[in-house]
N, C-alpha and C. Protein backbone atom coordinates (compact mmCIF):
# COMPACT_ATOMS: atom_id res chain seq x y z
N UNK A 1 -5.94 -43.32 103.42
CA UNK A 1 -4.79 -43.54 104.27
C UNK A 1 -3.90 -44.58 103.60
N UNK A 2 -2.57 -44.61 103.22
CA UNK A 2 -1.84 -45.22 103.12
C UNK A 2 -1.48 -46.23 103.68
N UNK A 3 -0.85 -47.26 103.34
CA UNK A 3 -0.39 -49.01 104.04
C UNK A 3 0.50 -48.28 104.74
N UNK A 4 1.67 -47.69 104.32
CA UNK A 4 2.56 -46.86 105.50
C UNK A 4 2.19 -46.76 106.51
N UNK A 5 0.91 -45.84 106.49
CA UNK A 5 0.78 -45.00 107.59
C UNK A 5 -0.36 -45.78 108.56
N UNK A 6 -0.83 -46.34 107.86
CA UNK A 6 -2.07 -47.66 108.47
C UNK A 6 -0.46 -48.35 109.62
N UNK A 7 0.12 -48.97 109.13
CA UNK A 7 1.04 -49.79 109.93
C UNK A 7 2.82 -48.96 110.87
N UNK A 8 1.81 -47.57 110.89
CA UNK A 8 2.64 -46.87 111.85
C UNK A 8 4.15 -46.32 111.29
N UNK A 9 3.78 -46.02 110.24
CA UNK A 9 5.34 -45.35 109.67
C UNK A 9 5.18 -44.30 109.38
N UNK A 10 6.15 -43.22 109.71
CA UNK A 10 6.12 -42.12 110.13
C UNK A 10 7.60 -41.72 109.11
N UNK A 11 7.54 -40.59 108.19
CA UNK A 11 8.59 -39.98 107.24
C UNK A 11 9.30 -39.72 108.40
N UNK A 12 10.38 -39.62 107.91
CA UNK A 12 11.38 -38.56 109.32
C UNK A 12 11.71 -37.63 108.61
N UNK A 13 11.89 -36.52 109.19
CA UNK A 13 11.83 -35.21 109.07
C UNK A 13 13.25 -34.75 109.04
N UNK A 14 13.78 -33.62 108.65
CA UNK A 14 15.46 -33.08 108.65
C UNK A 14 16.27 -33.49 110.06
N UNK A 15 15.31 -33.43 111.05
CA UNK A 15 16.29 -33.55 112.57
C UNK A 15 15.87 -35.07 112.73
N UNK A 16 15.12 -35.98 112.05
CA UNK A 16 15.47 -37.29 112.10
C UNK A 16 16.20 -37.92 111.15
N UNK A 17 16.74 -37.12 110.52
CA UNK A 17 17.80 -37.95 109.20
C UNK A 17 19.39 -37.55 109.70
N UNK A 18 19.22 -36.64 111.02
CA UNK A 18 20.29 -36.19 111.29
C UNK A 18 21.18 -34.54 110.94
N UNK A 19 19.87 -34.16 110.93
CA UNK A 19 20.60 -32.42 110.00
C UNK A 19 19.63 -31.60 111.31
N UNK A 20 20.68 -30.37 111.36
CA UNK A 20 20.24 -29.81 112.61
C UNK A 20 20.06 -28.29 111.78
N UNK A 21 19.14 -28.15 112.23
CA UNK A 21 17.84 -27.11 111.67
C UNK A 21 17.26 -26.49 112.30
N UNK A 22 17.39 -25.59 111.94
CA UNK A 22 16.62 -23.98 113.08
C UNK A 22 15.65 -23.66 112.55
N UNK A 23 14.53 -23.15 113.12
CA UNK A 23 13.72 -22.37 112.86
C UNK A 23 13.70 -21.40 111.70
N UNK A 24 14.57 -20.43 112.08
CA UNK A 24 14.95 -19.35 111.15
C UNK A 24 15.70 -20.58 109.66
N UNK A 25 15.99 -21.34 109.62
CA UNK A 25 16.66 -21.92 108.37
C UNK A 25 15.88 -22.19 107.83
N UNK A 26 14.73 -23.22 108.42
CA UNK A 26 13.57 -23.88 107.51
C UNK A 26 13.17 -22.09 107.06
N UNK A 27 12.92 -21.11 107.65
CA UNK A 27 12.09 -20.33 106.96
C UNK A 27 12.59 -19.84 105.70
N UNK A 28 14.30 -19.87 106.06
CA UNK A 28 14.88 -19.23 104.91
C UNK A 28 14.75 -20.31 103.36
N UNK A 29 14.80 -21.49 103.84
CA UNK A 29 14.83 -22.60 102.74
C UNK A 29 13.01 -22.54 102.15
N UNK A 30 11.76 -22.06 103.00
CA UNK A 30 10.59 -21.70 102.99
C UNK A 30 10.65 -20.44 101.51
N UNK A 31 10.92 -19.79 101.63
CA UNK A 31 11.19 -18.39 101.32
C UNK A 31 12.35 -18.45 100.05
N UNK A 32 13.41 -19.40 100.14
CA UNK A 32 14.35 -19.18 99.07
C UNK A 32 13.40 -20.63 97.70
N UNK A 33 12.74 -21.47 98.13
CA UNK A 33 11.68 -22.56 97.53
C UNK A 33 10.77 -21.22 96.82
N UNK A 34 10.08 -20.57 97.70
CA UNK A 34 8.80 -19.47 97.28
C UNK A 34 9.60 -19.01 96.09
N UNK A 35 11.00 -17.81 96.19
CA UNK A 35 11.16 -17.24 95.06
C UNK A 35 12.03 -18.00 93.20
N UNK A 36 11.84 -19.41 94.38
CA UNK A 36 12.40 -20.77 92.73
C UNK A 36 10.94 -20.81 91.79
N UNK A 37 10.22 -20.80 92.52
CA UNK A 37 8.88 -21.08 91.70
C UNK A 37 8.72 -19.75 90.81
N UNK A 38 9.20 -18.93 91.26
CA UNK A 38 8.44 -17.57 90.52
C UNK A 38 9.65 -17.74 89.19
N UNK A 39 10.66 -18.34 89.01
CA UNK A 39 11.63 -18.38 87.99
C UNK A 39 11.24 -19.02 86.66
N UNK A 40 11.85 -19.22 85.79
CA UNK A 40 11.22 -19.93 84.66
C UNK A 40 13.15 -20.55 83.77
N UNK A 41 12.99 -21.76 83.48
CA UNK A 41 14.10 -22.21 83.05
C UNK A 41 14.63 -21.09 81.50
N UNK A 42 13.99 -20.53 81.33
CA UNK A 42 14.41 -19.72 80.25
C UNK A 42 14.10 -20.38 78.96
N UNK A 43 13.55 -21.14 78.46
CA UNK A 43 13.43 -21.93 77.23
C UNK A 43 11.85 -21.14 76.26
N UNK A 44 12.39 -21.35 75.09
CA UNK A 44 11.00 -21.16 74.60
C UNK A 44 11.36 -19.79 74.11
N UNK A 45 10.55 -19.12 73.28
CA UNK A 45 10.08 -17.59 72.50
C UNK A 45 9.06 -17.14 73.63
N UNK A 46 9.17 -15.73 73.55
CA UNK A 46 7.70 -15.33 74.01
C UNK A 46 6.54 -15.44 72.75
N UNK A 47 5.67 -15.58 72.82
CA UNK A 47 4.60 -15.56 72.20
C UNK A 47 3.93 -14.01 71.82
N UNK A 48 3.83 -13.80 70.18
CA UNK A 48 3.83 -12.75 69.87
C UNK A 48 2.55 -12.92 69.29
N UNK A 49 1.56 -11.65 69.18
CA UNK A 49 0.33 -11.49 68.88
C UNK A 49 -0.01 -11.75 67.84
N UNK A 50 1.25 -12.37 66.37
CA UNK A 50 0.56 -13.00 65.33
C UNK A 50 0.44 -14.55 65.39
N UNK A 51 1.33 -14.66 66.71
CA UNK A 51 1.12 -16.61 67.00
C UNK A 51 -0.41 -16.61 67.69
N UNK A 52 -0.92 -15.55 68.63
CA UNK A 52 -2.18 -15.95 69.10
C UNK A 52 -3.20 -16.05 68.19
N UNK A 53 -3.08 -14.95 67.09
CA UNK A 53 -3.74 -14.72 65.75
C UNK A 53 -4.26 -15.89 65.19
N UNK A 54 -2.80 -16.72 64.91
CA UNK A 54 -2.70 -18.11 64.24
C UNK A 54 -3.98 -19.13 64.87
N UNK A 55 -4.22 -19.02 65.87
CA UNK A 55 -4.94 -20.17 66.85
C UNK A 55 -6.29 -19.52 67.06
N UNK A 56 -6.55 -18.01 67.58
CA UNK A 56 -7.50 -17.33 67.43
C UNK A 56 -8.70 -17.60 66.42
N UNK A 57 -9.54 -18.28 66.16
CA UNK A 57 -10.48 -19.04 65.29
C UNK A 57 -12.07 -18.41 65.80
N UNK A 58 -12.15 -17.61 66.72
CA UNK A 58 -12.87 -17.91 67.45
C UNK A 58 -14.09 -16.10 66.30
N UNK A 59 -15.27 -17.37 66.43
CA UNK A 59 -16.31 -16.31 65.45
C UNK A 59 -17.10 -15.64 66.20
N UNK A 60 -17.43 -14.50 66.10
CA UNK A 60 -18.39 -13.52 67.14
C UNK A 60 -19.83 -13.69 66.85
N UNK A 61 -21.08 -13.31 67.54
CA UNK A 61 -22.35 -13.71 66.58
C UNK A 61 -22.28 -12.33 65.67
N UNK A 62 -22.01 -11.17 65.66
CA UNK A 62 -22.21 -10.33 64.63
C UNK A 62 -21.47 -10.96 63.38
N UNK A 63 -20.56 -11.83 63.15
CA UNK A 63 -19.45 -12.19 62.49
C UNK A 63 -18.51 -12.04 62.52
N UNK A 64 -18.00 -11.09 63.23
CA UNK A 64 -16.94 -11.04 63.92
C UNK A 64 -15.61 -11.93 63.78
N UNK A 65 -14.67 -12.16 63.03
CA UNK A 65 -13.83 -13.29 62.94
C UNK A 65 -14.31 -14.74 61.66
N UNK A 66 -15.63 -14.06 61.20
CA UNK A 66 -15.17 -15.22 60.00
C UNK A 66 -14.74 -15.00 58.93
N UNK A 67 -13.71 -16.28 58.78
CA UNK A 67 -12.83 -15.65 57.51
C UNK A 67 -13.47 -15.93 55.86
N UNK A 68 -12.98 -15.42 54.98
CA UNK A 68 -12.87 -15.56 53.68
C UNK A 68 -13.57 -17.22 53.35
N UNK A 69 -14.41 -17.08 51.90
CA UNK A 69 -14.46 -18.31 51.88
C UNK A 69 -16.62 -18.45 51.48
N UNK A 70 -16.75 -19.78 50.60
CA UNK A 70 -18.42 -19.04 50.85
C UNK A 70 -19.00 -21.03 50.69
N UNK A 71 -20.22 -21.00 50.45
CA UNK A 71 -21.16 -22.35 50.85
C UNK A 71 -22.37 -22.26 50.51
N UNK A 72 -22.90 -23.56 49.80
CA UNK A 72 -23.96 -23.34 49.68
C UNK A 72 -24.93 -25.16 49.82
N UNK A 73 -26.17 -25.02 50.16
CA UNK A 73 -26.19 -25.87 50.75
C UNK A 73 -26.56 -27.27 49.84
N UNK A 74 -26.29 -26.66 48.50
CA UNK A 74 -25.82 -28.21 47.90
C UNK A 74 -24.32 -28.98 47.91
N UNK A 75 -23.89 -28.08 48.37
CA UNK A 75 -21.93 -28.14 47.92
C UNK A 75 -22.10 -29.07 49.64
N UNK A 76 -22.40 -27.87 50.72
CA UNK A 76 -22.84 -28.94 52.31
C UNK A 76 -23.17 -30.26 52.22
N UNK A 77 -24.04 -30.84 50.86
CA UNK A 77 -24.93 -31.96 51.51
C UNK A 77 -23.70 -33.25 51.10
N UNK A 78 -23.20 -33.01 50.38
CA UNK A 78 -21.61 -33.74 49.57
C UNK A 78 -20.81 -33.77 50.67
N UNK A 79 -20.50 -32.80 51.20
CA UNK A 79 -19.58 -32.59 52.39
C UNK A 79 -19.88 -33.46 53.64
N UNK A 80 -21.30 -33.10 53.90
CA UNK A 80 -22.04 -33.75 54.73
C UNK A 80 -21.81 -35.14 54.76
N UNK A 81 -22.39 -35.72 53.53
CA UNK A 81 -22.46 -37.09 53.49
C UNK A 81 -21.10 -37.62 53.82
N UNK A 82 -19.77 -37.21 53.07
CA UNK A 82 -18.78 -37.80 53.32
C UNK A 82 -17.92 -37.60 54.77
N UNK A 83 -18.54 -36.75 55.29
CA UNK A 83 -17.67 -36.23 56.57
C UNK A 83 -18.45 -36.38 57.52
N UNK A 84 -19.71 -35.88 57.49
CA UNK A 84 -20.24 -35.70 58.73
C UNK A 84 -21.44 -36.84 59.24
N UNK A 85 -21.94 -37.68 58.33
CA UNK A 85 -23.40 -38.41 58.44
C UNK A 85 -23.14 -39.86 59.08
N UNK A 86 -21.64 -40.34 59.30
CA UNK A 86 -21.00 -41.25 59.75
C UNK A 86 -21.12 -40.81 61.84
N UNK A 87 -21.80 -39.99 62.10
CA UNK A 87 -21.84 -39.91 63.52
C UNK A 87 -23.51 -39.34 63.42
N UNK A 88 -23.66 -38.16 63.04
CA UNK A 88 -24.69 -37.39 62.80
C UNK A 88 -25.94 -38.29 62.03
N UNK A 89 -25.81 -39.37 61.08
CA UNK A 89 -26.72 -39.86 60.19
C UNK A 89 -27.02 -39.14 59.01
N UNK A 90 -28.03 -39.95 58.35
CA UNK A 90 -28.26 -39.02 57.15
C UNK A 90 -29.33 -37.76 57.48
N UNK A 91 -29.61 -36.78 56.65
CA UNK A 91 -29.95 -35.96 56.85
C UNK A 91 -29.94 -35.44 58.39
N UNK A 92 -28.97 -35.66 58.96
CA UNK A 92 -28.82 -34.73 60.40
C UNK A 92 -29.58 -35.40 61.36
N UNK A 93 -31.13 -36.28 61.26
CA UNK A 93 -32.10 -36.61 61.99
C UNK A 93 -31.94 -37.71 63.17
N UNK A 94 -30.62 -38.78 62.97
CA UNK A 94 -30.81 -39.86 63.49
C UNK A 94 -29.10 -40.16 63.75
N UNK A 95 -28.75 -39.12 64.52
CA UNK A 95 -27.81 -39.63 64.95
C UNK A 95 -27.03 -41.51 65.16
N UNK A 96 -25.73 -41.66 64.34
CA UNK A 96 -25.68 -43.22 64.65
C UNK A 96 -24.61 -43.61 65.77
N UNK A 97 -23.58 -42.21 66.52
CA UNK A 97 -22.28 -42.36 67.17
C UNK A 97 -23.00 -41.86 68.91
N UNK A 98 -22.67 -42.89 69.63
CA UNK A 98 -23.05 -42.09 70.67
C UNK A 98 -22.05 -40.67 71.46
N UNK A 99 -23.26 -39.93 71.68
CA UNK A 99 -23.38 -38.32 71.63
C UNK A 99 -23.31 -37.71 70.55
N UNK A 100 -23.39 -38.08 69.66
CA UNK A 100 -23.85 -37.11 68.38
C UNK A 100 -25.37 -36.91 68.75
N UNK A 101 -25.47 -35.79 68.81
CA UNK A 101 -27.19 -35.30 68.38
C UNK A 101 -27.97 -35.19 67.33
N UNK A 102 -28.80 -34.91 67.17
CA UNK A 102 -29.62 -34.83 66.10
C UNK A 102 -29.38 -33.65 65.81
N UNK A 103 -29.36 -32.95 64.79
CA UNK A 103 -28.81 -31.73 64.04
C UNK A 103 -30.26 -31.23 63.23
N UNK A 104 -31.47 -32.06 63.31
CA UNK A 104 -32.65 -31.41 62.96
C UNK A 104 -33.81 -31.78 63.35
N UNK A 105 -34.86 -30.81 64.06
CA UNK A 105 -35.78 -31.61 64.47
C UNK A 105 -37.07 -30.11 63.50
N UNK A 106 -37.99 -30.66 64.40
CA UNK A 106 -39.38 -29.81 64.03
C UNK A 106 -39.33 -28.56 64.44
N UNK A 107 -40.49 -27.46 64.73
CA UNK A 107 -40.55 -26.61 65.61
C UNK A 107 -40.14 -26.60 67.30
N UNK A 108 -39.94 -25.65 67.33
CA UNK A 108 -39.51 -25.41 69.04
C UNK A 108 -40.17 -25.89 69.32
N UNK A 109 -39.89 -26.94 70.70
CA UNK A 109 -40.48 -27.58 71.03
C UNK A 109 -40.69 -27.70 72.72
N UNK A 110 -40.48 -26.14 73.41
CA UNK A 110 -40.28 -25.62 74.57
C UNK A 110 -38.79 -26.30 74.31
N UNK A 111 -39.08 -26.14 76.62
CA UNK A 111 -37.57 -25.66 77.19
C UNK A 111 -37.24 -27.44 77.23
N UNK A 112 -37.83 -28.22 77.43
CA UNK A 112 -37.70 -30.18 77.29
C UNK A 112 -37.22 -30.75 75.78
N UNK A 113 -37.57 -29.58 74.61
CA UNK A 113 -37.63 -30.59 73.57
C UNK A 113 -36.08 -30.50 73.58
N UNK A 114 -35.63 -31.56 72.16
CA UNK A 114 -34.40 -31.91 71.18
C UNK A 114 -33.30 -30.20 70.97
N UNK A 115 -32.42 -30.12 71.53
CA UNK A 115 -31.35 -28.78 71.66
C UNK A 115 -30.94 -29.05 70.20
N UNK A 116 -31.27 -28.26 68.96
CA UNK A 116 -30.90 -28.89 67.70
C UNK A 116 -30.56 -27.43 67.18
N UNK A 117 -30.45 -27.35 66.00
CA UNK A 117 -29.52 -26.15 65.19
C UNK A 117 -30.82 -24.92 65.19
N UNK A 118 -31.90 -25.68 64.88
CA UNK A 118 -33.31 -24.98 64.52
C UNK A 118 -34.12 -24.53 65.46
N UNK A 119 -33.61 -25.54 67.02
CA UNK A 119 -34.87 -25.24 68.07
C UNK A 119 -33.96 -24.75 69.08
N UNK A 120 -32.99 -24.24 69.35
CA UNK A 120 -32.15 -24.08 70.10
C UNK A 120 -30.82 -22.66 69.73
N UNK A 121 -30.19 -22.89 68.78
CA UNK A 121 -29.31 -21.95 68.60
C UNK A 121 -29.46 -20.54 68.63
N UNK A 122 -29.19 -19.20 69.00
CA UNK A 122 -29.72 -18.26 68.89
C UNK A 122 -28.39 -17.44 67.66
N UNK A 123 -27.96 -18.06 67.54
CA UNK A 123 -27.17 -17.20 66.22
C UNK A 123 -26.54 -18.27 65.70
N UNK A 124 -26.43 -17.76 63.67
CA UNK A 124 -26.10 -18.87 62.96
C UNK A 124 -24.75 -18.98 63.07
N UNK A 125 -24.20 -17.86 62.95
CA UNK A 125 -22.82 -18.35 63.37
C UNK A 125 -21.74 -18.92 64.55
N UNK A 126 -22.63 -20.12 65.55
CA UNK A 126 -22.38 -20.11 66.25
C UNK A 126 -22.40 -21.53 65.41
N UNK A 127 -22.81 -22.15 64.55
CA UNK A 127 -22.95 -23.25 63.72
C UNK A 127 -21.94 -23.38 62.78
N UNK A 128 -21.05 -22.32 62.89
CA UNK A 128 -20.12 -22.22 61.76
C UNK A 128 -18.60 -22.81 62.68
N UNK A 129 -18.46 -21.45 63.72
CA UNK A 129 -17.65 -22.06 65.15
C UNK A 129 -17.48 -22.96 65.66
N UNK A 130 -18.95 -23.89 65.74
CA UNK A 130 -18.62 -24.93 66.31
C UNK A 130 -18.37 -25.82 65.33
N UNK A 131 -18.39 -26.14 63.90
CA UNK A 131 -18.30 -26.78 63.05
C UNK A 131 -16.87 -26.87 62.66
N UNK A 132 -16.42 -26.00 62.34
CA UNK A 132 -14.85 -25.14 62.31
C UNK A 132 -13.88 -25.73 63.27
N UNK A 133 -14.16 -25.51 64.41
CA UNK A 133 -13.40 -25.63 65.76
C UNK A 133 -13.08 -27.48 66.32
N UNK A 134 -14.46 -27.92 66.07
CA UNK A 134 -14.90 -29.48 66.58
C UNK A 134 -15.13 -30.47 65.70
N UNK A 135 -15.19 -30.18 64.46
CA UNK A 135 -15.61 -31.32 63.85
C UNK A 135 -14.72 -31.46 62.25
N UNK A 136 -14.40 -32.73 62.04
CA UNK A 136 -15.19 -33.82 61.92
C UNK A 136 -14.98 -34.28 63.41
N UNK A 137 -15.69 -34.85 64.56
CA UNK A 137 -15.28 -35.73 65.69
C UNK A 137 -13.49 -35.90 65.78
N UNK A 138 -13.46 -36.85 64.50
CA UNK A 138 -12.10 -37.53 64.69
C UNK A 138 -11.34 -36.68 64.18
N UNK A 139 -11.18 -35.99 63.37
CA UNK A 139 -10.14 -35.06 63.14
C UNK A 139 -10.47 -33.79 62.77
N UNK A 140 -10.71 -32.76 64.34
CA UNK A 140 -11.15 -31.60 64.09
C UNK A 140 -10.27 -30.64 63.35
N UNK A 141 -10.53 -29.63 63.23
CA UNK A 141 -10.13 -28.50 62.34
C UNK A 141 -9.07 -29.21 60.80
N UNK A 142 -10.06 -29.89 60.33
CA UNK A 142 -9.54 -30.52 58.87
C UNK A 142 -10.23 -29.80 57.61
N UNK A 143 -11.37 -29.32 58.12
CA UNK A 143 -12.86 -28.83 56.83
C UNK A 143 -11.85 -27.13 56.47
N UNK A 144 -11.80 -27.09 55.26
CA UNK A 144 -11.56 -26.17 54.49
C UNK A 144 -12.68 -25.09 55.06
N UNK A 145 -12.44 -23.42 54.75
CA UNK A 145 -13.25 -22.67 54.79
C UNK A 145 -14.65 -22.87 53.80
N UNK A 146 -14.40 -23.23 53.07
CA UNK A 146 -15.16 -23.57 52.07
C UNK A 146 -16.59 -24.50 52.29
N UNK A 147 -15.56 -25.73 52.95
CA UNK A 147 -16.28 -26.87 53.25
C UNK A 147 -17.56 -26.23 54.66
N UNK A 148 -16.78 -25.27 55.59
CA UNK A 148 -17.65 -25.21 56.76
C UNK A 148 -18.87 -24.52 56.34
N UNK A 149 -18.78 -23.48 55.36
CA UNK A 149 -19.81 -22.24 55.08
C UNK A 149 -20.54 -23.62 54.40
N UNK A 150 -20.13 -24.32 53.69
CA UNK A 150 -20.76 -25.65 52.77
C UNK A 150 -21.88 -26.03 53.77
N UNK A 151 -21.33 -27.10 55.15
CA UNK A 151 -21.94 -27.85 55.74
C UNK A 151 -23.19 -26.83 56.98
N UNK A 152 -22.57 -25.65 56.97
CA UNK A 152 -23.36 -24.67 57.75
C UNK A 152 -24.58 -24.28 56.99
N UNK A 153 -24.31 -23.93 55.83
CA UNK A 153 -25.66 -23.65 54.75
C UNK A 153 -26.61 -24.81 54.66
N UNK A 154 -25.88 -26.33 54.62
CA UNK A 154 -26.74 -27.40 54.14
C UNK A 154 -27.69 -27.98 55.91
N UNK A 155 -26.90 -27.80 56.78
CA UNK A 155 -27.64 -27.82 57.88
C UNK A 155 -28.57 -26.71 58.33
N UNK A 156 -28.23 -25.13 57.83
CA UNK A 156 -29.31 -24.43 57.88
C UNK A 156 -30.51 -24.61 57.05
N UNK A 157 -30.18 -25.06 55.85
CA UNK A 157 -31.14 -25.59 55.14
C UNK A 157 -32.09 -26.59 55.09
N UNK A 158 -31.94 -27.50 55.90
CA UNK A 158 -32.48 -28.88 56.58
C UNK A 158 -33.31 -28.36 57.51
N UNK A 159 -32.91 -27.25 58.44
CA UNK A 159 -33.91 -27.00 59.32
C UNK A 159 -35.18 -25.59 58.87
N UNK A 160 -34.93 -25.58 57.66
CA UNK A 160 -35.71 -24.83 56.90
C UNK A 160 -35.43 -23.20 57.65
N UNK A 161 -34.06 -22.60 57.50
CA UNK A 161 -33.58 -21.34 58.22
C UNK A 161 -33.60 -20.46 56.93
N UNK A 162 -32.76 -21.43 55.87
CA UNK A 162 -32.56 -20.61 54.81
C UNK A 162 -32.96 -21.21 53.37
N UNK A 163 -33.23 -20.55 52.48
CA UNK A 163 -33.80 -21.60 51.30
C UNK A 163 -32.40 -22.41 50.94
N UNK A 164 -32.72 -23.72 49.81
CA UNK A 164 -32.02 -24.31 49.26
C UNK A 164 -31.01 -24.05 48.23
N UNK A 165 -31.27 -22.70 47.64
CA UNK A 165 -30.01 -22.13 46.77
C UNK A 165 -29.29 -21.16 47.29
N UNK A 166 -29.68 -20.33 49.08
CA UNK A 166 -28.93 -19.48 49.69
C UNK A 166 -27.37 -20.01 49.55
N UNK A 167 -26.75 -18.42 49.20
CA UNK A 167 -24.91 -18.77 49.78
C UNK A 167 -24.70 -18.18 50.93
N UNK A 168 -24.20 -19.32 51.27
CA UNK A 168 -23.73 -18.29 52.71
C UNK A 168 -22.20 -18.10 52.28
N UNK A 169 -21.86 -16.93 53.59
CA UNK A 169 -20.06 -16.03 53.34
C UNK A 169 -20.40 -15.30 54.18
N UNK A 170 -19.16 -14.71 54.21
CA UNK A 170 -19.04 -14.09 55.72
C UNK A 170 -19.65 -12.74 55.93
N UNK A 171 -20.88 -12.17 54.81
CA UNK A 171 -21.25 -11.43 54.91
C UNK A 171 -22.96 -11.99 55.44
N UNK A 172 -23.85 -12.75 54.46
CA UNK A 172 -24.44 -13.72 54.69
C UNK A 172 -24.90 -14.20 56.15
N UNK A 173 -24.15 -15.29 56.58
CA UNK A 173 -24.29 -15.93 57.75
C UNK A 173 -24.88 -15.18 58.61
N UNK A 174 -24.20 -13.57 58.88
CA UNK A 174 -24.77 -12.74 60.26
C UNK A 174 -25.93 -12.45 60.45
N UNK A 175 -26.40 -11.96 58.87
CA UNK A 175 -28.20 -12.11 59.02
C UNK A 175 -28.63 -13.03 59.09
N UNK A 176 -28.58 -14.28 59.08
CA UNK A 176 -29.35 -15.12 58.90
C UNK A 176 -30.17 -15.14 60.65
N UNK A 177 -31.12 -14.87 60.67
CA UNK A 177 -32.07 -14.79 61.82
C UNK A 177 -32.55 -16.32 62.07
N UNK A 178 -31.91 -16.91 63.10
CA UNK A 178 -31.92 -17.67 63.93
C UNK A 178 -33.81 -17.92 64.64
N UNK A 179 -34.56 -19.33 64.43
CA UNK A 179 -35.57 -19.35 64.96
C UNK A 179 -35.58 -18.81 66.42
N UNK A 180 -34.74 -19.32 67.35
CA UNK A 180 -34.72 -19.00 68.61
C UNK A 180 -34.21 -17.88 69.05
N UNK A 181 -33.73 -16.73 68.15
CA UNK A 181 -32.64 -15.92 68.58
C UNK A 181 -33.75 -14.85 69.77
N UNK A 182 -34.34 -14.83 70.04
CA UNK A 182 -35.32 -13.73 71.08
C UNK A 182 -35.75 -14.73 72.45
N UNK A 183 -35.61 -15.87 72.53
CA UNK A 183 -35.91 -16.71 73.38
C UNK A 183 -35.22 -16.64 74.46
N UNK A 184 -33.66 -16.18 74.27
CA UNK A 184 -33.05 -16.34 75.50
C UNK A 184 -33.26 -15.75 76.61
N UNK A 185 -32.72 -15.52 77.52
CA UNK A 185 -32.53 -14.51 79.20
C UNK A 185 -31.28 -14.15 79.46
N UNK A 186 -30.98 -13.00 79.06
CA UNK A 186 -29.50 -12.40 79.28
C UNK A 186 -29.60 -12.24 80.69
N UNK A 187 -28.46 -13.23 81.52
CA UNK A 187 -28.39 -12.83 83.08
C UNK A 187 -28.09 -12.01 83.54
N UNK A 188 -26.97 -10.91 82.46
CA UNK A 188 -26.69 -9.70 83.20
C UNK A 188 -26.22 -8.59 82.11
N UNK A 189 -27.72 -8.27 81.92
CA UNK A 189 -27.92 -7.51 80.51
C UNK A 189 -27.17 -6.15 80.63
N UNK A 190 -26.88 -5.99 82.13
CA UNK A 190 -25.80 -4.40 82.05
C UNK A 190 -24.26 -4.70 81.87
N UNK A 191 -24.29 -5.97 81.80
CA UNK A 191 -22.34 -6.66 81.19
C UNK A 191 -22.38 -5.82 79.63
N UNK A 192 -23.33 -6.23 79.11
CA UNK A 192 -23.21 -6.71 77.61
C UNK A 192 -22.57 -4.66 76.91
């Protein structure tokens, strides 16, 4: 409640400011308000399907949408160190920024343990997306194509997904079979 209205003040309305007002007027001023909103000042381009393109980033788990570009997870651990280990820690394990997670733990560790790249993710390219899209923290979408397939290989590699001289590219990544990928519960497996 407002101090106003706590100490008894009351807006005045069109017939207390002195304007004489019908029924039928407020509705028309009701009704001529309704069709202002539906207007648009006219400014601006419409937006054409190669501007959504432009922003469209978004990777499918078959692969679906990743672009050009390849990684491997020594080229990642360079990348890593300079970009990513300043929140994440070294080797992924020990997060130092609060909410950074740990990016590697052991085996699954049920439905309680550590949500990490290895015990949790059900497709690799969902490590690429979110890498791509969110990170570094402070200045997302900065990492070259190059750099992400880089830091995606060297973190798959940490959690022992893929060996140490795998390349990943956009052919690559889709197989890469995910520890958890059979674990989930599709809620409504007749959508899909």
């Amino acid at each position: 409640m407002s101090m106003l209205k706590a100490r008894g003040f009351k807006a005045p309305g069109f017939r207390a400011l002195g304007f004489k007002v019908s029924g039928a007027t407020l509705a028309a001023l009701a009704l001529s308000a309704a069709g202002a909103l539906g207007e648009t000042p006219r400014l601006g381009q419409p937006v054409t399907e190669r501007d959504i393109a432009a922003w469209d980033i978004s990777v499918m788990p078959d692969g679906t949408g990743l672009p050009p570009g390849s990684g491997t997870p020594a080229q990642g651990a360079r990348v890593y160190a300079e970009k990513c280990s300043g929140c994440h820690g070294d080797n992924g394990r020990n997060p130092v920024a609060p909410g950074a997670g740990p990016m590697v733990s052991g085996p699954i560790a049920g439905i309680d343990g550590p949500k990490t790249i290895g015990s949790f993710y059900g497709y690799s390219t969902i490590v690429f997306d979110f890498v791509r899209r969110a990170m570094p923290f402070n200045m997302p979408r900065t990492l070259t194509n190059d750099e992400v397939y880089a830091v995606t290989a060297y973190l798959l590699a940490l959690n022992k997904i893929i060996g140490e001289e795998d390349a990943i590219n956009a052919e690559t990544l889709p197989r890469v079979k995910m520890p958890n990928r059979d674990n989930f519960i599709i809620r409504f497996p007749d959508r899909i």
